[in-house]
N, C-alpha and C. Protein backbone atom coordinates (compact mmCIF):
# COMPACT_ATOMS: atom_id res chain seq x y z
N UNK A 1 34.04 101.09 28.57
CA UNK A 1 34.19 102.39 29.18
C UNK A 1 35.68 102.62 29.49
N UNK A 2 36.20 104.04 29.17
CA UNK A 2 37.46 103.93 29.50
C UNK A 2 37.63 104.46 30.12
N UNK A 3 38.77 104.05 31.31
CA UNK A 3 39.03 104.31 32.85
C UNK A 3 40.21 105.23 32.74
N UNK A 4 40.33 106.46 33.69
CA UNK A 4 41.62 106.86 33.60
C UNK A 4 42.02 107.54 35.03
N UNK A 5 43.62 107.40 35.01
CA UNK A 5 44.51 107.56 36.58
C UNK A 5 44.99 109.25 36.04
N UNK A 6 44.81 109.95 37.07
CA UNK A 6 45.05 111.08 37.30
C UNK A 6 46.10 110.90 38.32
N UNK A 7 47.34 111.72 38.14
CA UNK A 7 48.75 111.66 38.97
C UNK A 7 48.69 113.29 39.41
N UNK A 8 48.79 113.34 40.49
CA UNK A 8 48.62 114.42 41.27
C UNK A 8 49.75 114.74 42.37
N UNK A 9 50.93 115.09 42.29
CA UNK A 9 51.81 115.37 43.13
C UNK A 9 51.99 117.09 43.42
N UNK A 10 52.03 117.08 45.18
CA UNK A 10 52.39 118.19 45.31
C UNK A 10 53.58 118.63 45.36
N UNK A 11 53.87 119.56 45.11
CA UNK A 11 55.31 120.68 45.43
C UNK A 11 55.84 120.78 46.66
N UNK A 12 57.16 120.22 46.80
CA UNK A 12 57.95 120.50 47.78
C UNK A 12 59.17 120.68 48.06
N UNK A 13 60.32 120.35 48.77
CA UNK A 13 61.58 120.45 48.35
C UNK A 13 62.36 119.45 47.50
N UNK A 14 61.62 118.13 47.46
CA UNK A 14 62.02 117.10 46.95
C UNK A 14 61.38 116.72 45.51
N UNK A 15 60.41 117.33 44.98
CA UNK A 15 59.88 117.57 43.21
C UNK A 15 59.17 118.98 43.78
N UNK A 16 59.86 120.13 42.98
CA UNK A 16 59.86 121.61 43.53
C UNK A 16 58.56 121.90 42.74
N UNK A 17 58.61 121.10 41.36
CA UNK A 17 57.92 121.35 40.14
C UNK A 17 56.20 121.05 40.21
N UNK A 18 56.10 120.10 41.31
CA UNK A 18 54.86 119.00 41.37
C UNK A 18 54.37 118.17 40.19
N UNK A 19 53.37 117.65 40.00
CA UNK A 19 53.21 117.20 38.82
C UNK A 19 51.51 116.79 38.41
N UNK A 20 51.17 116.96 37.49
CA UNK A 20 49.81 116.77 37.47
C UNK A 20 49.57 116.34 35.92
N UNK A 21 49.28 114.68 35.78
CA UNK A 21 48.76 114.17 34.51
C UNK A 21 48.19 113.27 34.77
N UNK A 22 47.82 112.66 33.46
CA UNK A 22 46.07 112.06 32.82
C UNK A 22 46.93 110.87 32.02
N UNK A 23 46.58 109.45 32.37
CA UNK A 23 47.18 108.38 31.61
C UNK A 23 45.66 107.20 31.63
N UNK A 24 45.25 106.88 30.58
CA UNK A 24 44.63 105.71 30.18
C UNK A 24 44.59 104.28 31.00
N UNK A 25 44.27 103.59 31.83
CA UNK A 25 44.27 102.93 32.13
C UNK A 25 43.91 101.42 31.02
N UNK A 26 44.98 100.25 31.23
CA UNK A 26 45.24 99.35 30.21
C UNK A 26 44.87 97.85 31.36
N UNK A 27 44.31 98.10 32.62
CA UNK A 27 44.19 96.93 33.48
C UNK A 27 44.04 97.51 34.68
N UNK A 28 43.43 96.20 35.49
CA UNK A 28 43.18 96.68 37.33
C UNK A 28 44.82 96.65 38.00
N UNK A 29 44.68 97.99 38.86
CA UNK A 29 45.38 98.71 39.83
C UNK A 29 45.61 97.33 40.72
N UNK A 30 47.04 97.11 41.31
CA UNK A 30 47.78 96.26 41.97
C UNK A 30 48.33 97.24 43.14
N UNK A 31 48.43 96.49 44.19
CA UNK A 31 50.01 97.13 45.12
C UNK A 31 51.50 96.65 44.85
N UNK A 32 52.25 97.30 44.83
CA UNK A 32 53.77 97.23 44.09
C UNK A 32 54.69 97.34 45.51
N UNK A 33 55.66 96.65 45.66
CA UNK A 33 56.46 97.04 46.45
C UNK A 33 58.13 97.00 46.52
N UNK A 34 58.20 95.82 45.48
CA UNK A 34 59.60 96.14 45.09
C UNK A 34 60.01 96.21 43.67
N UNK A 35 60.81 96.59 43.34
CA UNK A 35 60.68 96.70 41.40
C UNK A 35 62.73 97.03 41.49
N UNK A 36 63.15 97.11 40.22
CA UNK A 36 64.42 97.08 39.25
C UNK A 36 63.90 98.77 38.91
N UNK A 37 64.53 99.08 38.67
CA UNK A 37 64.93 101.04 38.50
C UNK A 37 66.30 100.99 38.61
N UNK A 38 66.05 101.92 37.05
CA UNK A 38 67.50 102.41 36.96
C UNK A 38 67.52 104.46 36.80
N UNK A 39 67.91 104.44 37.97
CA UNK A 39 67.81 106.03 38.04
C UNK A 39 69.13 106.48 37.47
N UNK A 40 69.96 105.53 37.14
CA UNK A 40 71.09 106.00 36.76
C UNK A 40 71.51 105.30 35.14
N UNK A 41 71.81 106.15 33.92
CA UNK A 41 71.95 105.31 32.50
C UNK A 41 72.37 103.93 32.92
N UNK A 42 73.68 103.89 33.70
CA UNK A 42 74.25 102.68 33.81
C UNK A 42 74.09 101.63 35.18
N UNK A 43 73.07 102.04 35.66
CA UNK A 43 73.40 100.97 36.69
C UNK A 43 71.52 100.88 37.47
N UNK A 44 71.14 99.52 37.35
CA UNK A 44 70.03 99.05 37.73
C UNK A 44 70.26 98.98 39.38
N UNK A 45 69.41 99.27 40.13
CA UNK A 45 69.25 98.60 41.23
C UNK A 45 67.77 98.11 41.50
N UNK A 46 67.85 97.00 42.98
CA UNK A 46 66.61 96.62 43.11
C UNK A 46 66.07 97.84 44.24
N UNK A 47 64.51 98.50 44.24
CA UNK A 47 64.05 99.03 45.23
C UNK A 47 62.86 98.99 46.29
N UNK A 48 62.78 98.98 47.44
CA UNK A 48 61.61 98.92 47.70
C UNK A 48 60.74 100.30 47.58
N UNK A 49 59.63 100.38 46.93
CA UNK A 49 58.71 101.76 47.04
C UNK A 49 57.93 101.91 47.64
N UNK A 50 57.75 102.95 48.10
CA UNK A 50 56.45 103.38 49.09
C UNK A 50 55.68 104.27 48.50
N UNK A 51 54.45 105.44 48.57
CA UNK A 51 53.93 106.31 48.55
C UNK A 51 54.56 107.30 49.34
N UNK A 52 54.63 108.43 49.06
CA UNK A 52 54.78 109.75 49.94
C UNK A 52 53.65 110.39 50.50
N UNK A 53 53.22 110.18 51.56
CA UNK A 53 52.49 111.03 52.32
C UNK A 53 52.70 111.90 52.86
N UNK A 54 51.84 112.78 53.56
CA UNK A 54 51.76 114.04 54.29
C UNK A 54 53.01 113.53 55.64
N UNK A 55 53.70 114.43 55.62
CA UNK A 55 55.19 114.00 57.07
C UNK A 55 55.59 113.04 56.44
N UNK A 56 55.67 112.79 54.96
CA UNK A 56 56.44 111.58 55.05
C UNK A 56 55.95 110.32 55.35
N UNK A 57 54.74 110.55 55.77
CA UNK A 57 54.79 108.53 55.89
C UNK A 57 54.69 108.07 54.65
N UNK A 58 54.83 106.75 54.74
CA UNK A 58 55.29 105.40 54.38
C UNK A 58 53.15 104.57 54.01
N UNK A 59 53.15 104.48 52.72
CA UNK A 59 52.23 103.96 51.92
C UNK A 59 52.44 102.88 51.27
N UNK A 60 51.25 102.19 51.04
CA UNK A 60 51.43 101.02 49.89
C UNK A 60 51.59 102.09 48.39
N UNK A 61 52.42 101.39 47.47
CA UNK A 61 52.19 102.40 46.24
C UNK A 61 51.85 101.40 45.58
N UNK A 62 50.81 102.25 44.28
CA UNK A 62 49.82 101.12 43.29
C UNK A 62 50.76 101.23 41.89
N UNK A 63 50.01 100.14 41.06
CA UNK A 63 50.24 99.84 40.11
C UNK A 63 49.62 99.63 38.66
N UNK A 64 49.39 99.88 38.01
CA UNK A 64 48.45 99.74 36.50
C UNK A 64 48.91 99.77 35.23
N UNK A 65 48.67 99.26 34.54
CA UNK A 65 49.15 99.20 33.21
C UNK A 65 48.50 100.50 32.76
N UNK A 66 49.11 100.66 31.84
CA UNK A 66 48.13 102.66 31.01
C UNK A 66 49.08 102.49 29.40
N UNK A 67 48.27 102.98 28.82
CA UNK A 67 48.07 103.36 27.61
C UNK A 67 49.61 104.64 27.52
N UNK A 68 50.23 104.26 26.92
CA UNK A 68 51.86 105.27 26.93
C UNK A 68 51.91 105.85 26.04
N UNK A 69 51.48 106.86 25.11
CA UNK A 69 51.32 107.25 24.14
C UNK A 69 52.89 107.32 23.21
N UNK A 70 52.60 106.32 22.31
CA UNK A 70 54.14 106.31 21.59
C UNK A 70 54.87 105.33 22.04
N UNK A 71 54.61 104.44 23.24
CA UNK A 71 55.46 103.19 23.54
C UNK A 71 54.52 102.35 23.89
N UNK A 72 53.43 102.02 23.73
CA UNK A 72 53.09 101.30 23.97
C UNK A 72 52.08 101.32 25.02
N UNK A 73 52.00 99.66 25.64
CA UNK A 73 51.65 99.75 26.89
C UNK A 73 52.93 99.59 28.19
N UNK A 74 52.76 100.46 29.29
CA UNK A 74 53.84 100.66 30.30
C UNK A 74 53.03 100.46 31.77
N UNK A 75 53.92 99.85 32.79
CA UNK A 75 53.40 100.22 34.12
C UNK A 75 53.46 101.67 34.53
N UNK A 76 52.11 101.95 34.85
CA UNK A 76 52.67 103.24 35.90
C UNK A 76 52.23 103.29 37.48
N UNK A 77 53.51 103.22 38.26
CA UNK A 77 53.15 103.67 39.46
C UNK A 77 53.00 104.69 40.24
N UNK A 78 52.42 104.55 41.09
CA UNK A 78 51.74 105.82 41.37
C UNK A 78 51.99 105.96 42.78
N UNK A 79 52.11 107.15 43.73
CA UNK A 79 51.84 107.17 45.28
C UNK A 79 50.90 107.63 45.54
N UNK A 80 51.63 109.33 46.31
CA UNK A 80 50.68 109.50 47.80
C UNK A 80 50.73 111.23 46.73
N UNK A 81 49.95 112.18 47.46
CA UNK A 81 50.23 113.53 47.62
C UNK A 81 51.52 113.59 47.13
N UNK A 82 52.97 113.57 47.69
CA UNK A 82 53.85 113.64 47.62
C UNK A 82 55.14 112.91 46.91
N UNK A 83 53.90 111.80 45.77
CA UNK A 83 54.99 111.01 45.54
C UNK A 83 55.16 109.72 45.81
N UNK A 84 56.35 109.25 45.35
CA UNK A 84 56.90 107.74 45.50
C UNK A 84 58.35 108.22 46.08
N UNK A 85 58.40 107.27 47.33
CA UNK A 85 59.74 107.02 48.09
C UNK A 85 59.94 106.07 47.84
N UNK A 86 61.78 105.67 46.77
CA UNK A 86 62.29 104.37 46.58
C UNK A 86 63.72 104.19 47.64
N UNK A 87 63.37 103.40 47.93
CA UNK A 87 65.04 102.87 49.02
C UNK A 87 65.30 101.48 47.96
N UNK A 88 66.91 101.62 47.73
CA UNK A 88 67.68 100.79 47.79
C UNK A 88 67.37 99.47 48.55
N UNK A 89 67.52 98.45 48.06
CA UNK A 89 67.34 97.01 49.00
C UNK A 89 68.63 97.23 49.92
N UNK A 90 69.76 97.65 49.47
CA UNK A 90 71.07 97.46 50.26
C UNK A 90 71.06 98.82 51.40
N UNK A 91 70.29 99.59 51.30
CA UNK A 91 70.44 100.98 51.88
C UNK A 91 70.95 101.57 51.32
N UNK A 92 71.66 101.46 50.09
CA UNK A 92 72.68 102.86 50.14
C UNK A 92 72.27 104.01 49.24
N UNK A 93 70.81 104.28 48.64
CA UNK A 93 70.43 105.25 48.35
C UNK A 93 68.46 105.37 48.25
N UNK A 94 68.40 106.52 48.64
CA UNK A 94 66.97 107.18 48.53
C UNK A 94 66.76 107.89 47.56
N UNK A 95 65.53 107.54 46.58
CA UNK A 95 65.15 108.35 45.83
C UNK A 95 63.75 108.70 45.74
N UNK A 96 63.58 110.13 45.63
CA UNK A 96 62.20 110.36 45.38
C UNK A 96 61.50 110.69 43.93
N UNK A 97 60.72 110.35 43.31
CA UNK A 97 60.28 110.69 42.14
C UNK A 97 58.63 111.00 42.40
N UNK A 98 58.38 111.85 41.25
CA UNK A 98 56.54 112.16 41.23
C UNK A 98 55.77 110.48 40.62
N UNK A 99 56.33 110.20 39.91
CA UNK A 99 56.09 108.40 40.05
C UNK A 99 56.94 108.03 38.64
N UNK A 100 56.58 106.78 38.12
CA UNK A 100 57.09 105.92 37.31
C UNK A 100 56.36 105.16 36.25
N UNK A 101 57.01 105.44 35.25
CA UNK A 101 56.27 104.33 34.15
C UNK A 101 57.68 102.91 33.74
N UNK A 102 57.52 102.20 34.09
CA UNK A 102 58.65 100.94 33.90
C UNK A 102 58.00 99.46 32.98
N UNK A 103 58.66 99.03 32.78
CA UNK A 103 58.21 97.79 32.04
C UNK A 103 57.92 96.62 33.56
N UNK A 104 56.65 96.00 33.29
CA UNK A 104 56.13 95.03 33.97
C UNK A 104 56.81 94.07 34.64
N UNK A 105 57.74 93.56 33.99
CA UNK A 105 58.49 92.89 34.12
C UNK A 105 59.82 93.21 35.28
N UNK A 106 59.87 94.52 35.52
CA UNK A 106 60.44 95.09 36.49
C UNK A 106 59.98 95.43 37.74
N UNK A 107 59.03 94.52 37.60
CA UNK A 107 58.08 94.73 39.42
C UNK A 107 58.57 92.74 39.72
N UNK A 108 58.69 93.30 41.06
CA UNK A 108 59.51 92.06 41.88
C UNK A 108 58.30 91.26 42.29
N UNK A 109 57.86 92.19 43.20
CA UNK A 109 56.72 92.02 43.84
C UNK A 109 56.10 92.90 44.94
């Protein structure tokens, strides 16, 4: 039977756009909390992620392998309503995204 993750982000000031898609599931859903992201061409950092909830709180965010149409198989993580909140391990930057597809190997733990 094939299982599938629906990504559902709402609209706000921080993804204006929201986002709403359908990815294949390739394995059982994990909690994720720190991972390698590179939001920038040249420069990796390590982050911790959360879910975006309603006010902003602070969630476990999940994890699953899915079916990537054209690359393969990829992690995708996933949050809240609102998203994935990534902090910097060092502090020195916040980022928000509607979520992430990364290679496996880029989850810390």
């Amino acid at each position: 039977m094939n299982r599938f993750i629906t990504v559902l982000v709402d609209s706000d000031d921080a993804i204006p756009e929201g986002c709403c898609l359908r990815f294949r599931a390739a394995g059982e859903s994990f909690t994720v909390s720190r991972i390698r992201y590179s939001a920038e061409a040249d420069r990796t950092a390590v982050y911790r992620v959360f879910a975006r909830g309603a006010g902003d709180t602070r969630e476990p965010a999940r994890a699953c392998l899915v079916d990537d149409s054209g690359a393969g198989v990829a992690l995708l993580i996933t949050g809240a309503q609102r998203g994935l909140l990534l902090v910097e391990d060092t502090g020195d930057a916040t980022l928000v995204e509607p979520y992430l597809l990364i290679d496996r190997a880029d989850v810390i733990d």
